[in-house]
PDB file of N, CA and C in Angstrom:
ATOM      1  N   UNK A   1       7.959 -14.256  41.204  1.00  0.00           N
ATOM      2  CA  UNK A   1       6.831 -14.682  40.393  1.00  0.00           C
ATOM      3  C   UNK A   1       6.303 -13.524  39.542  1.00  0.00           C
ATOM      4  N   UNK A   2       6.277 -12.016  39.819  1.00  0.00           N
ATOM      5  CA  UNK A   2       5.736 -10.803  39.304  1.00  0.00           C
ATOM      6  C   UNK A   2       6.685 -10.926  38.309  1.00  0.00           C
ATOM      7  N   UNK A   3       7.963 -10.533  38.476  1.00  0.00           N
ATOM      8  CA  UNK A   3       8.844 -10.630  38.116  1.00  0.00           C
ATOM      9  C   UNK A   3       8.877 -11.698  36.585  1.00  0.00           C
ATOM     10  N   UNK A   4       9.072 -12.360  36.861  1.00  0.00           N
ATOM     11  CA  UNK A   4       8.784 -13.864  35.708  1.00  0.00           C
ATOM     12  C   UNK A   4       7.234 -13.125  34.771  1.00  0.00           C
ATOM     13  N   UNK A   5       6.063 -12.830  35.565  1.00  0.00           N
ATOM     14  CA  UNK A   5       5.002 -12.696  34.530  1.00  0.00           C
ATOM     15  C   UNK A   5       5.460 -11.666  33.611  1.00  0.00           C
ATOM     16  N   UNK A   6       5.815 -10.598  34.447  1.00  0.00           N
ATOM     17  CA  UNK A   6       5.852  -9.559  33.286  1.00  0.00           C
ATOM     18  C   UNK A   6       7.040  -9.317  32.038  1.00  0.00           C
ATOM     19  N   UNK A   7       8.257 -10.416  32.891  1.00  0.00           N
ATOM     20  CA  UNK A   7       8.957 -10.475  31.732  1.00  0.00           C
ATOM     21  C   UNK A   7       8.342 -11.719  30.521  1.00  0.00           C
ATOM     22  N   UNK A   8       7.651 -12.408  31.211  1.00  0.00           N
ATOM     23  CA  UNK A   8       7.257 -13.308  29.889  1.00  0.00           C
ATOM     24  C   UNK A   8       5.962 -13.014  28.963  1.00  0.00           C
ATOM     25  N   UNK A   9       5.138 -11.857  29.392  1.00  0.00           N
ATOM     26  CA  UNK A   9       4.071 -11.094  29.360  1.00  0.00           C
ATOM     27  C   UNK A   9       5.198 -10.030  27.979  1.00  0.00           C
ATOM     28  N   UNK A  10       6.112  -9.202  28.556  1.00  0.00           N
ATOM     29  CA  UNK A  10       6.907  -8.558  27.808  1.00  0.00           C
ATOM     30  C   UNK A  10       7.169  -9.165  26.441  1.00  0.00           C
ATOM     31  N   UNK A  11       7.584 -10.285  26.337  1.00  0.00           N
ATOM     32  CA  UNK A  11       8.543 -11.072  25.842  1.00  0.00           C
ATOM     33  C   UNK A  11       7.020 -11.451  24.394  1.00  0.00           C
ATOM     34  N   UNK A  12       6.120 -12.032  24.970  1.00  0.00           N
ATOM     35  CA  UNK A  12       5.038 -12.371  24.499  1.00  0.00           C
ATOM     36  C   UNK A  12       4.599 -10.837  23.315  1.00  0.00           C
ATOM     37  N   UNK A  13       4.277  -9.924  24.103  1.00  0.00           N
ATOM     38  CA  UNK A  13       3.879  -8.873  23.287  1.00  0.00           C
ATOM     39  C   UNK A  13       4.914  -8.201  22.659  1.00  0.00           C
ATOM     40  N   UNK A  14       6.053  -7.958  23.002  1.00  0.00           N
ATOM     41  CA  UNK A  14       7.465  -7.651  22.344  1.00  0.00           C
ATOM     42  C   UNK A  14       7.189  -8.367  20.608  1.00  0.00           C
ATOM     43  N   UNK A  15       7.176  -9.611  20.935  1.00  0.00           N
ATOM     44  CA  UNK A  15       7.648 -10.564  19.487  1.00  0.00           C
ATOM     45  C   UNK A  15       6.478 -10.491  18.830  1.00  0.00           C
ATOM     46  N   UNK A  16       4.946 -10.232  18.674  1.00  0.00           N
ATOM     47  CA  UNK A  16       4.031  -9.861  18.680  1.00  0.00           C
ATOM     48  C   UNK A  16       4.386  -8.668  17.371  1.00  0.00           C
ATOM     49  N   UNK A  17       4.519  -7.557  18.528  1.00  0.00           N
ATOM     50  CA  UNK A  17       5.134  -5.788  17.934  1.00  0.00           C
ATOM     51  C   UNK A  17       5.919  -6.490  17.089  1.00  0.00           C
ATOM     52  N   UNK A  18       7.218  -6.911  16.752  1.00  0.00           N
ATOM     53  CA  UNK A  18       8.008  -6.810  16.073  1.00  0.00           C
ATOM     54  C   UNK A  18       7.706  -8.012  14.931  1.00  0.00           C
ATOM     55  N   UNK A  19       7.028  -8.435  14.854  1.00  0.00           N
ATOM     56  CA  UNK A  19       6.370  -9.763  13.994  1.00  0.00           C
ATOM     57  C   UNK A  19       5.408  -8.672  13.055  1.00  0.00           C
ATOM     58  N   UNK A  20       4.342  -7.833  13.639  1.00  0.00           N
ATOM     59  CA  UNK A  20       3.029  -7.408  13.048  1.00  0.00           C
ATOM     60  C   UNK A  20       4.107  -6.239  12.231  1.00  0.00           C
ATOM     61  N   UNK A  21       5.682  -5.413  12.811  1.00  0.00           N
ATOM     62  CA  UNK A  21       6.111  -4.769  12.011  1.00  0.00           C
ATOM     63  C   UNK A  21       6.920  -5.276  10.547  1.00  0.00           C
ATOM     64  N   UNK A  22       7.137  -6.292  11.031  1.00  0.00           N
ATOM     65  CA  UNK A  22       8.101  -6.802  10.382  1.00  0.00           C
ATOM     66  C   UNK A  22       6.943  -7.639   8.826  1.00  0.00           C
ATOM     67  N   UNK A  23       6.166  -8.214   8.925  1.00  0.00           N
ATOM     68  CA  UNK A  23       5.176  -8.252   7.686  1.00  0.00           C
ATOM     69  C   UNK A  23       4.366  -6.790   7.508  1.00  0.00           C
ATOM     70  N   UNK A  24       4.438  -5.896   7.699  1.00  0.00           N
ATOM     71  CA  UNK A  24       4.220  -4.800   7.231  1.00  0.00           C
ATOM     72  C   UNK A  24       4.939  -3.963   6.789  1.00  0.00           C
ATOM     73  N   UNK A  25       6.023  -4.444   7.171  1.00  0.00           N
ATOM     74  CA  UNK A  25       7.099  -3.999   6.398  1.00  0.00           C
ATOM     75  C   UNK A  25       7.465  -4.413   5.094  1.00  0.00           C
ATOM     76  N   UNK A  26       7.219  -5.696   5.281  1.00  0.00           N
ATOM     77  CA  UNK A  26       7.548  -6.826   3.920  1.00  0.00           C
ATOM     78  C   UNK A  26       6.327  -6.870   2.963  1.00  0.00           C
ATOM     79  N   UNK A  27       5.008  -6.389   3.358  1.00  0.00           N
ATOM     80  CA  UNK A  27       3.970  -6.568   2.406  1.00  0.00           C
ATOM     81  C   UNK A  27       4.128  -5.385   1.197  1.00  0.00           C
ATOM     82  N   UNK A  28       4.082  -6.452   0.374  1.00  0.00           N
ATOM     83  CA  UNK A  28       4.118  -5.579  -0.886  1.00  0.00           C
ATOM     84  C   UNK A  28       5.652  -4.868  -1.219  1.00  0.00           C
ATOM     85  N   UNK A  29       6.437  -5.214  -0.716  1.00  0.00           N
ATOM     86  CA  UNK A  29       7.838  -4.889  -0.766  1.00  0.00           C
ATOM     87  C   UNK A  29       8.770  -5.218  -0.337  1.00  0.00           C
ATOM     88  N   UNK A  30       9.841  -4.873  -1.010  1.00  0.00           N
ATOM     89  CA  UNK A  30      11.338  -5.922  -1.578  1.00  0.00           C
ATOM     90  C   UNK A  30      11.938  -5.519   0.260  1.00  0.00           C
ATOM     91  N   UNK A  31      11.719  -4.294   0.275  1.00  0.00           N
ATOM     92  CA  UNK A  31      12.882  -3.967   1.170  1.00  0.00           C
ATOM     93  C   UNK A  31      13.098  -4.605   2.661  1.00  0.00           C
ATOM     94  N   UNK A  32      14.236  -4.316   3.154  1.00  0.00           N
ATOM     95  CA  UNK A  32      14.492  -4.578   4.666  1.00  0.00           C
ATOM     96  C   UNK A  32      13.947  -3.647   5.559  1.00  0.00           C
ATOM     97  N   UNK A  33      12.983  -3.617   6.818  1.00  0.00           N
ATOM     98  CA  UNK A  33      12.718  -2.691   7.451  1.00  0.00           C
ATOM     99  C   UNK A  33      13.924  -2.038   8.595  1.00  0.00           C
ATOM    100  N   UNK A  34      14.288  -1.205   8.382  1.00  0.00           N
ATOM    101  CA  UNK A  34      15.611   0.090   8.619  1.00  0.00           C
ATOM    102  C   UNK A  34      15.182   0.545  10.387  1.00  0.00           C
ATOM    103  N   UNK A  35      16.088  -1.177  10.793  1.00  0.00           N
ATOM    104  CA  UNK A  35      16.038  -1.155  12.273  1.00  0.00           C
ATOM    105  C   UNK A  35      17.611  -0.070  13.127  1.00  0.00           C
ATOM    106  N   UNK A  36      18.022   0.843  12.542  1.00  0.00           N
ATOM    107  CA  UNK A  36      18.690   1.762  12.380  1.00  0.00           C
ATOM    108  C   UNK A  36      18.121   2.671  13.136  1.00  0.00           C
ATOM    109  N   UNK A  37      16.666   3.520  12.965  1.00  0.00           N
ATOM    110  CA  UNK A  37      15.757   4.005  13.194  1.00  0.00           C
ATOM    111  C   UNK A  37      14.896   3.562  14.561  1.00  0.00           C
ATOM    112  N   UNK A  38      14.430   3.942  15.475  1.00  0.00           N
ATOM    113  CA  UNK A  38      13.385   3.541  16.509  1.00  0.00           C
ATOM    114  C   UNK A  38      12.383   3.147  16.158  1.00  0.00           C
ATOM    115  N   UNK A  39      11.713   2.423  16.480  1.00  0.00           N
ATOM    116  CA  UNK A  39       9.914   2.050  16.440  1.00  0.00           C
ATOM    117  C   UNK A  39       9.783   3.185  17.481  1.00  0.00           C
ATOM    118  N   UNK A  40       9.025   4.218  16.661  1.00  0.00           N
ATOM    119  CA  UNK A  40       7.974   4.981  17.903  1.00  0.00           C
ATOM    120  C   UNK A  40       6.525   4.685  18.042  1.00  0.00           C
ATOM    121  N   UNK A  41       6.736   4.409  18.847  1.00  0.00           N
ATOM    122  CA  UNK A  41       5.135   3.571  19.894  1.00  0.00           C
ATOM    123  C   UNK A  41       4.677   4.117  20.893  1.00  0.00           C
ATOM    124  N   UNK A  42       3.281   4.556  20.659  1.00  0.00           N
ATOM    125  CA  UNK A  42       2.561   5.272  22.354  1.00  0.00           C
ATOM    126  C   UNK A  42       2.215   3.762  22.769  1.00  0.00           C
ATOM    127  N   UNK A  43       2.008   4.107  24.194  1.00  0.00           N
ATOM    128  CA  UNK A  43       1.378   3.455  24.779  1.00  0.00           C
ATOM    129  C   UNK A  43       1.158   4.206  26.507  1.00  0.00           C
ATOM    130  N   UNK A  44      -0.354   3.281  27.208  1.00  0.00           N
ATOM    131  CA  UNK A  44      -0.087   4.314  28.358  1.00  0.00           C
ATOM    132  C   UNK A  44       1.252   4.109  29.680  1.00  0.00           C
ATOM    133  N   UNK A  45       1.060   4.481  30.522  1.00  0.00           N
ATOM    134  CA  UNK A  45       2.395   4.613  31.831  1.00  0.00           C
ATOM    135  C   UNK A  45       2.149   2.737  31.823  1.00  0.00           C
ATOM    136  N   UNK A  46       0.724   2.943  32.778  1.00  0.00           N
ATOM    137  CA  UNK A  46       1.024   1.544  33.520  1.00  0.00           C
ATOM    138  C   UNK A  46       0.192   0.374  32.730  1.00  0.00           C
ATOM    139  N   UNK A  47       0.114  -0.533  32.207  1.00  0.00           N
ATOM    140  CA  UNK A  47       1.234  -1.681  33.042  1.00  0.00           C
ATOM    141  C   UNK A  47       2.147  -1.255  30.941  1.00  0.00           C
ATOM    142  N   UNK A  48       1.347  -0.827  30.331  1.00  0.00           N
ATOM    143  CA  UNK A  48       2.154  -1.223  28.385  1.00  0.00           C
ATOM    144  C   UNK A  48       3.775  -1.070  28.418  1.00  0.00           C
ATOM    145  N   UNK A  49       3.724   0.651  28.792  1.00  0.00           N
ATOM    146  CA  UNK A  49       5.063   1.046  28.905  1.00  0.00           C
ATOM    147  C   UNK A  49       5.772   0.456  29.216  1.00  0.00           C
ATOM    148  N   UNK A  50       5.851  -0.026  31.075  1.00  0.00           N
ATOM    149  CA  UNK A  50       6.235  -0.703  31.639  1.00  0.00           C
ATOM    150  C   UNK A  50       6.875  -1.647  31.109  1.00  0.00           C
ATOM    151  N   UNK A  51       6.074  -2.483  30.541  1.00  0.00           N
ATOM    152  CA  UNK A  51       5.952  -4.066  29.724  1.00  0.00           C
ATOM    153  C   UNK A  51       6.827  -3.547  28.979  1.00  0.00           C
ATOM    154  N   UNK A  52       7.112  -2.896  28.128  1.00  0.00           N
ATOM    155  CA  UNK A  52       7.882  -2.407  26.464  1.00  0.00           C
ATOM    156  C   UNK A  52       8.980  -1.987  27.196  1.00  0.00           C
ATOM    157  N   UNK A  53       9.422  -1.434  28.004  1.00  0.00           N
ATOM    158  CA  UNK A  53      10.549  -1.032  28.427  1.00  0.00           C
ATOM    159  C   UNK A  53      11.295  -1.852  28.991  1.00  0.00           C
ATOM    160  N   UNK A  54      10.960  -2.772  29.638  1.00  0.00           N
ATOM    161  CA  UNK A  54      11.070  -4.522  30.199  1.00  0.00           C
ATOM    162  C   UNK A  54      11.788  -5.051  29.153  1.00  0.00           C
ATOM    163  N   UNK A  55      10.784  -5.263  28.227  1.00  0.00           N
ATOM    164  CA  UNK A  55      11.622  -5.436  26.893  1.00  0.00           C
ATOM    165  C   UNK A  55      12.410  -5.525  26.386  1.00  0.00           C
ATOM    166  N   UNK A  56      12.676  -3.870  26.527  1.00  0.00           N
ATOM    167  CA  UNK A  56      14.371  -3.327  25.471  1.00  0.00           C
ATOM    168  C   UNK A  56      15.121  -3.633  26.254  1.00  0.00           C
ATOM    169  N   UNK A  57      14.946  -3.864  27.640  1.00  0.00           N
ATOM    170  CA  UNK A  57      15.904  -3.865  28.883  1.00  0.00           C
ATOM    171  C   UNK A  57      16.316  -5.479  28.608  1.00  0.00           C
ATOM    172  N   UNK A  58      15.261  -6.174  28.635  1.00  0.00           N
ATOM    173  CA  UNK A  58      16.082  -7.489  28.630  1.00  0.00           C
ATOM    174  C   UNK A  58      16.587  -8.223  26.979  1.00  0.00           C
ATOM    175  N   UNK A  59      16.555  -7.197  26.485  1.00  0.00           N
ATOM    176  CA  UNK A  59      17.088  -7.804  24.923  1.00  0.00           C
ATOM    177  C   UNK A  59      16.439  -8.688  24.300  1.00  0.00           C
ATOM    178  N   UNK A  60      14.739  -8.486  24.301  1.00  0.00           N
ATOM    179  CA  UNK A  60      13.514  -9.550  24.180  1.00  0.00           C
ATOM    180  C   UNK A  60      13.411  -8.767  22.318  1.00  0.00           C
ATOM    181  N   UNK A  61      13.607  -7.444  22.431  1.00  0.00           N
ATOM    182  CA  UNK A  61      13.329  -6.910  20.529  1.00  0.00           C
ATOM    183  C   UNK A  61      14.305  -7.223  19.847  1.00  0.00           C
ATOM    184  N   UNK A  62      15.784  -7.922  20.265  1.00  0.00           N
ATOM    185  CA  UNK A  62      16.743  -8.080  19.136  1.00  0.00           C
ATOM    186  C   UNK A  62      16.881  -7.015  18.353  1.00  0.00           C
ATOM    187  N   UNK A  63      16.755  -6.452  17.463  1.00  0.00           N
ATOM    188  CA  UNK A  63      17.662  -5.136  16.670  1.00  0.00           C
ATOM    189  C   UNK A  63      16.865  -4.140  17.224  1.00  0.00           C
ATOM    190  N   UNK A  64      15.309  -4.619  17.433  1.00  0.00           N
ATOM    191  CA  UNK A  64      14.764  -2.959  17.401  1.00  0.00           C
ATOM    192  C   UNK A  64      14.667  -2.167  18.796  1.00  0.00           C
ATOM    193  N   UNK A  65      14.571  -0.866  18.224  1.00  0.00           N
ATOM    194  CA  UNK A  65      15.356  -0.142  19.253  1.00  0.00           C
ATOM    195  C   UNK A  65      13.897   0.458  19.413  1.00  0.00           C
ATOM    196  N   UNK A  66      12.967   1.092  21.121  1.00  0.00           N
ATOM    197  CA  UNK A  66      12.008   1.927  21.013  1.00  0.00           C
ATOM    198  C   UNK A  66      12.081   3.143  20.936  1.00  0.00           C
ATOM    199  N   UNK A  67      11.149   3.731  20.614  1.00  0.00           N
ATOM    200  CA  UNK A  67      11.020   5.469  21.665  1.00  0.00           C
ATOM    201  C   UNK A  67       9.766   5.254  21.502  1.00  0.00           C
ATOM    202  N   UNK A  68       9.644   5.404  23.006  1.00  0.00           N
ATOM    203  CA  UNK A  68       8.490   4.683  23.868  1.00  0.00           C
ATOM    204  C   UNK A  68       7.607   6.097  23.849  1.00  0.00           C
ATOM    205  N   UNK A  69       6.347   6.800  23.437  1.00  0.00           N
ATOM    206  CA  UNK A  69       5.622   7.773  23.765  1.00  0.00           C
ATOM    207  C   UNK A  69       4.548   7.754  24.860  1.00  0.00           C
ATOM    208  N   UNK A  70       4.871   7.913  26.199  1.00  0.00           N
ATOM    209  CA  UNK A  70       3.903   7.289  27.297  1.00  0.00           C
ATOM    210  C   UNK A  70       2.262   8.374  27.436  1.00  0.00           C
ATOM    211  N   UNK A  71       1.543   8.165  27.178  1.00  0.00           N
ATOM    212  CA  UNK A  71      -0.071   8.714  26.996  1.00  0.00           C
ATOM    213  C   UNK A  71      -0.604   8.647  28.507  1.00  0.00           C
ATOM    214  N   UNK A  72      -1.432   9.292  28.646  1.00  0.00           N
ATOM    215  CA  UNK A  72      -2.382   9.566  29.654  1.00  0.00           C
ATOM    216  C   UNK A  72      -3.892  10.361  29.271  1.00  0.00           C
ATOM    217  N   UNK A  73      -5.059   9.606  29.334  1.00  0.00           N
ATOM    218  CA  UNK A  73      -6.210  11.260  29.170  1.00  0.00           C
ATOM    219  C   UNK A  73      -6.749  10.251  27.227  1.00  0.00           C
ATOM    220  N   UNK A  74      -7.427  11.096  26.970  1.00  0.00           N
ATOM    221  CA  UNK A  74      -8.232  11.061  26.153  1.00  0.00           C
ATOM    222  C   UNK A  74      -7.574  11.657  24.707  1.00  0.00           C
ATOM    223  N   UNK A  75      -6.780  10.376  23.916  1.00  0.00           N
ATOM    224  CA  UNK A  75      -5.780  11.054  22.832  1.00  0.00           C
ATOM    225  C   UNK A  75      -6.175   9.608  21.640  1.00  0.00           C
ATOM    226  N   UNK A  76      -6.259  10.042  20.643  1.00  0.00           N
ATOM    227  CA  UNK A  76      -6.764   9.249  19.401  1.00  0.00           C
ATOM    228  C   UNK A  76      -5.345   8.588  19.252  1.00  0.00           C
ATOM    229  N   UNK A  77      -4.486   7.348  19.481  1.00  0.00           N
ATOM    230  CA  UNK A  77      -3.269   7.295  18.494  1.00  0.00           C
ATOM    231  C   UNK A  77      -3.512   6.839  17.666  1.00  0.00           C
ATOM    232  N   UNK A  78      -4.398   6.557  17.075  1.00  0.00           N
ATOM    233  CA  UNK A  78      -4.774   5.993  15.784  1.00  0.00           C
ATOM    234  C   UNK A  78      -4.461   7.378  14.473  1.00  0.00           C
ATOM    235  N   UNK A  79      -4.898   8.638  14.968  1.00  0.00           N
ATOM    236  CA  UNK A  79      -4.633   9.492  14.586  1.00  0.00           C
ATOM    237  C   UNK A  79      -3.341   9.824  14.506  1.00  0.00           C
ATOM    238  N   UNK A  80      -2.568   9.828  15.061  1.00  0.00           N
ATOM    239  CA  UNK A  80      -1.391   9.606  15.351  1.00  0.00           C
ATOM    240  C   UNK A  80      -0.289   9.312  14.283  1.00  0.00           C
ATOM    241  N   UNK A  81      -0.624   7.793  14.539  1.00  0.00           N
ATOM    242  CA  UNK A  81      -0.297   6.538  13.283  1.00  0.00           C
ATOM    243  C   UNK A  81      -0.952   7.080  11.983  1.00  0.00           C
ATOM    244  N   UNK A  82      -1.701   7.266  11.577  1.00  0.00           N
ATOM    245  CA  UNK A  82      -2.241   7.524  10.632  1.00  0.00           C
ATOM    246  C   UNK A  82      -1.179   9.166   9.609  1.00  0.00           C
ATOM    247  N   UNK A  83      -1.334   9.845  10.959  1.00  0.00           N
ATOM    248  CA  UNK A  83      -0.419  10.950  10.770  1.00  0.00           C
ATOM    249  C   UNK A  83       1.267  10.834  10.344  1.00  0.00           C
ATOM    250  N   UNK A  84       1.472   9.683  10.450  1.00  0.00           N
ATOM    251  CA  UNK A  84       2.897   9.883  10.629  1.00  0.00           C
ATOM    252  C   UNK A  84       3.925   9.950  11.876  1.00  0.00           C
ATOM    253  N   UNK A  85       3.094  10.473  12.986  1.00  0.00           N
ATOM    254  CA  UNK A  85       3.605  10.819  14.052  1.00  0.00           C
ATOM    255  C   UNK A  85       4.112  10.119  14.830  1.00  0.00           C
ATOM    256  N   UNK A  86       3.662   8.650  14.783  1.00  0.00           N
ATOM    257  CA  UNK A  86       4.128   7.773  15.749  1.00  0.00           C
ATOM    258  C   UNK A  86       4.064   6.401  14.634  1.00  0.00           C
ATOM    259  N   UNK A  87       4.427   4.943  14.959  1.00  0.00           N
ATOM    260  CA  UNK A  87       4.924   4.054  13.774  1.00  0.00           C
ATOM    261  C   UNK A  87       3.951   3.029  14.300  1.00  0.00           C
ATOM    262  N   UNK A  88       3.406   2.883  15.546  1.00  0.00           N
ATOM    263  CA  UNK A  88       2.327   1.952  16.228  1.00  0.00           C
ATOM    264  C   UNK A  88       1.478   2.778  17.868  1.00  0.00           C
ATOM    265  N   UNK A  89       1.003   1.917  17.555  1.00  0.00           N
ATOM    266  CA  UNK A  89       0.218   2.007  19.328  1.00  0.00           C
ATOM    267  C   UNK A  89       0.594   0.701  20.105  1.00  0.00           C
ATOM    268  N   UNK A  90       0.425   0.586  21.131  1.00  0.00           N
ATOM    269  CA  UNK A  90       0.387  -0.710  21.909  1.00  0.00           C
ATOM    270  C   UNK A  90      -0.566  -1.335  21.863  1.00  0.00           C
ATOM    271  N   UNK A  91      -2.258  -0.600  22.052  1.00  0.00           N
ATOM    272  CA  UNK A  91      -3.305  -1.417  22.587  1.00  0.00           C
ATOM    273  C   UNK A  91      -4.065  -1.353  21.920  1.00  0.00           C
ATOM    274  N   UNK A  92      -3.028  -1.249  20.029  1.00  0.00           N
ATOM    275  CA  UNK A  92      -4.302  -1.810  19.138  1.00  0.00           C
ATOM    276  C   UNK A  92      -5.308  -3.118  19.264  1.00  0.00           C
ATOM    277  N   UNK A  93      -6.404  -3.540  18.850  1.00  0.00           N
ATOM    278  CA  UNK A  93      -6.798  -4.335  18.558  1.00  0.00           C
ATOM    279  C   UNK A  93      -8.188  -4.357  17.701  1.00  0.00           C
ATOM    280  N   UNK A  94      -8.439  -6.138  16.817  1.00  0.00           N
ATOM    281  CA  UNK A  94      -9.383  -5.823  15.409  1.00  0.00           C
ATOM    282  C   UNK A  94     -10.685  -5.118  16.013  1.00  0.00           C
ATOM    283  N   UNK A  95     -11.301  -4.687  17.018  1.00  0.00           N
ATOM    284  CA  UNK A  95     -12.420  -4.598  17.711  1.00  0.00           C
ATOM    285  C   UNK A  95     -12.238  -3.068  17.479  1.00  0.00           C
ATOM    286  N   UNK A  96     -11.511  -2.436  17.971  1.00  0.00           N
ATOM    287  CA  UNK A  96     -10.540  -1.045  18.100  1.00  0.00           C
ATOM    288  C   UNK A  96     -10.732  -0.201  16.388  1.00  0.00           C
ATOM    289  N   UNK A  97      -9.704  -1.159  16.168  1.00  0.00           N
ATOM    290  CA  UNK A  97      -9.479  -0.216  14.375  1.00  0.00           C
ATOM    291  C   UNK A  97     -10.914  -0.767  13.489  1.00  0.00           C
ATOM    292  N   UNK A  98     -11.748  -1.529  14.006  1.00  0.00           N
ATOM    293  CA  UNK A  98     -12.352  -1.832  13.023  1.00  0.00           C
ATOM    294  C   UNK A  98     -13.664  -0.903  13.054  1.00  0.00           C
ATOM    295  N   UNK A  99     -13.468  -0.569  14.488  1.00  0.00           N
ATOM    296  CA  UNK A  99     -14.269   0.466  15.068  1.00  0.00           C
ATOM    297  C   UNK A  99     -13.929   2.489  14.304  1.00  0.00           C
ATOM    298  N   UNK A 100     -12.723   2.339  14.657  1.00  0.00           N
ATOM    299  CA  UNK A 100     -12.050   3.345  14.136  1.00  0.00           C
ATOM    300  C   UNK A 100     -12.412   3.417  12.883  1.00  0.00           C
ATOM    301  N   UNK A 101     -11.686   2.615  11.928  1.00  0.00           N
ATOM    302  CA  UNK A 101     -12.263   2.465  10.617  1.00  0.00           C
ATOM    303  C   UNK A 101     -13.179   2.961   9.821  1.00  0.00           C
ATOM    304  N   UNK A 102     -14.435   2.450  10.518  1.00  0.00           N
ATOM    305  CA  UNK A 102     -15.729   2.915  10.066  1.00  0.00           C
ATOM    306  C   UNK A 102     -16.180   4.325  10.294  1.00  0.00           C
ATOM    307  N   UNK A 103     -15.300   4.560  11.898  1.00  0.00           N
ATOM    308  CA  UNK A 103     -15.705   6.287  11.762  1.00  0.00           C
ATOM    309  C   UNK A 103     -14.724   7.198  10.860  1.00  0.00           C
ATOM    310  N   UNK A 104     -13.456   6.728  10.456  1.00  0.00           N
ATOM    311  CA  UNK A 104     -12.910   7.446   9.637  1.00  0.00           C
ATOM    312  C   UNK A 104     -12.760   7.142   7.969  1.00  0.00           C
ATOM    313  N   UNK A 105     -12.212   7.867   7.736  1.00  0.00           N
ATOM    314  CA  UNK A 105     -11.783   7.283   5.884  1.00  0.00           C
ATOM    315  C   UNK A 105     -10.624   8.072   5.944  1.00  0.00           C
ATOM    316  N   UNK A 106      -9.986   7.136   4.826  1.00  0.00           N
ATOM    317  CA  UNK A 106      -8.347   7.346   4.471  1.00  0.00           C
ATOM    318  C   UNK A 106      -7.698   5.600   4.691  1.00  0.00           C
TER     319      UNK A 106
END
């Protein structure tokens, strides 16, 4: 039964990630997003990682490939993302960035 949630829990937020990349990829442009390359994504150990690695394991992302950045402690990835450094977070949400947002510019 654990088993079953978290792969369908996986599966759920997997297609999610690769849906929110995949029109951001396409907004405003012609091109194909260059699944060649990893999605690098923080997220923390327990349960995100977990979940995302579940994932790649059961062939729930179809082309895309991760590199999973596992977090612990008090780290901005928004900063991150913003930087270049990483291509998403896991535990974005509109409450989150909209929050973020307002304290930053750019």
């Amino acid at each position: 039964m654990f088993r079953r949630l978290i792969t369908t829990t996986a599966a759920l937020l997997a297609t999610g990630l690769v849906l929110t990349g995949c029109g951001a990829a396409n907004s405003g442009s012609t091109s194909t997003p260059d699944t060649s390359k990893p999605l690098r994504i923080m997220a923390d150990v327990t349960p995100h990682s977990l979940l995302l690695k579940e994932a790649q394991k059961e062939g729930l992302l179809g082309d895309v490939k991760l590199d999973i950045t596992e977090i612990s402690g008090d780290i901005d990835p928004n900063q991150l993302v913003e930087s270049g450094d990483l291509d998403a977070n896991f535990f974005q949400h509109v409450p989150y960035l909209t929050d973020w947002n307002a304290k930053h510019t750019g």
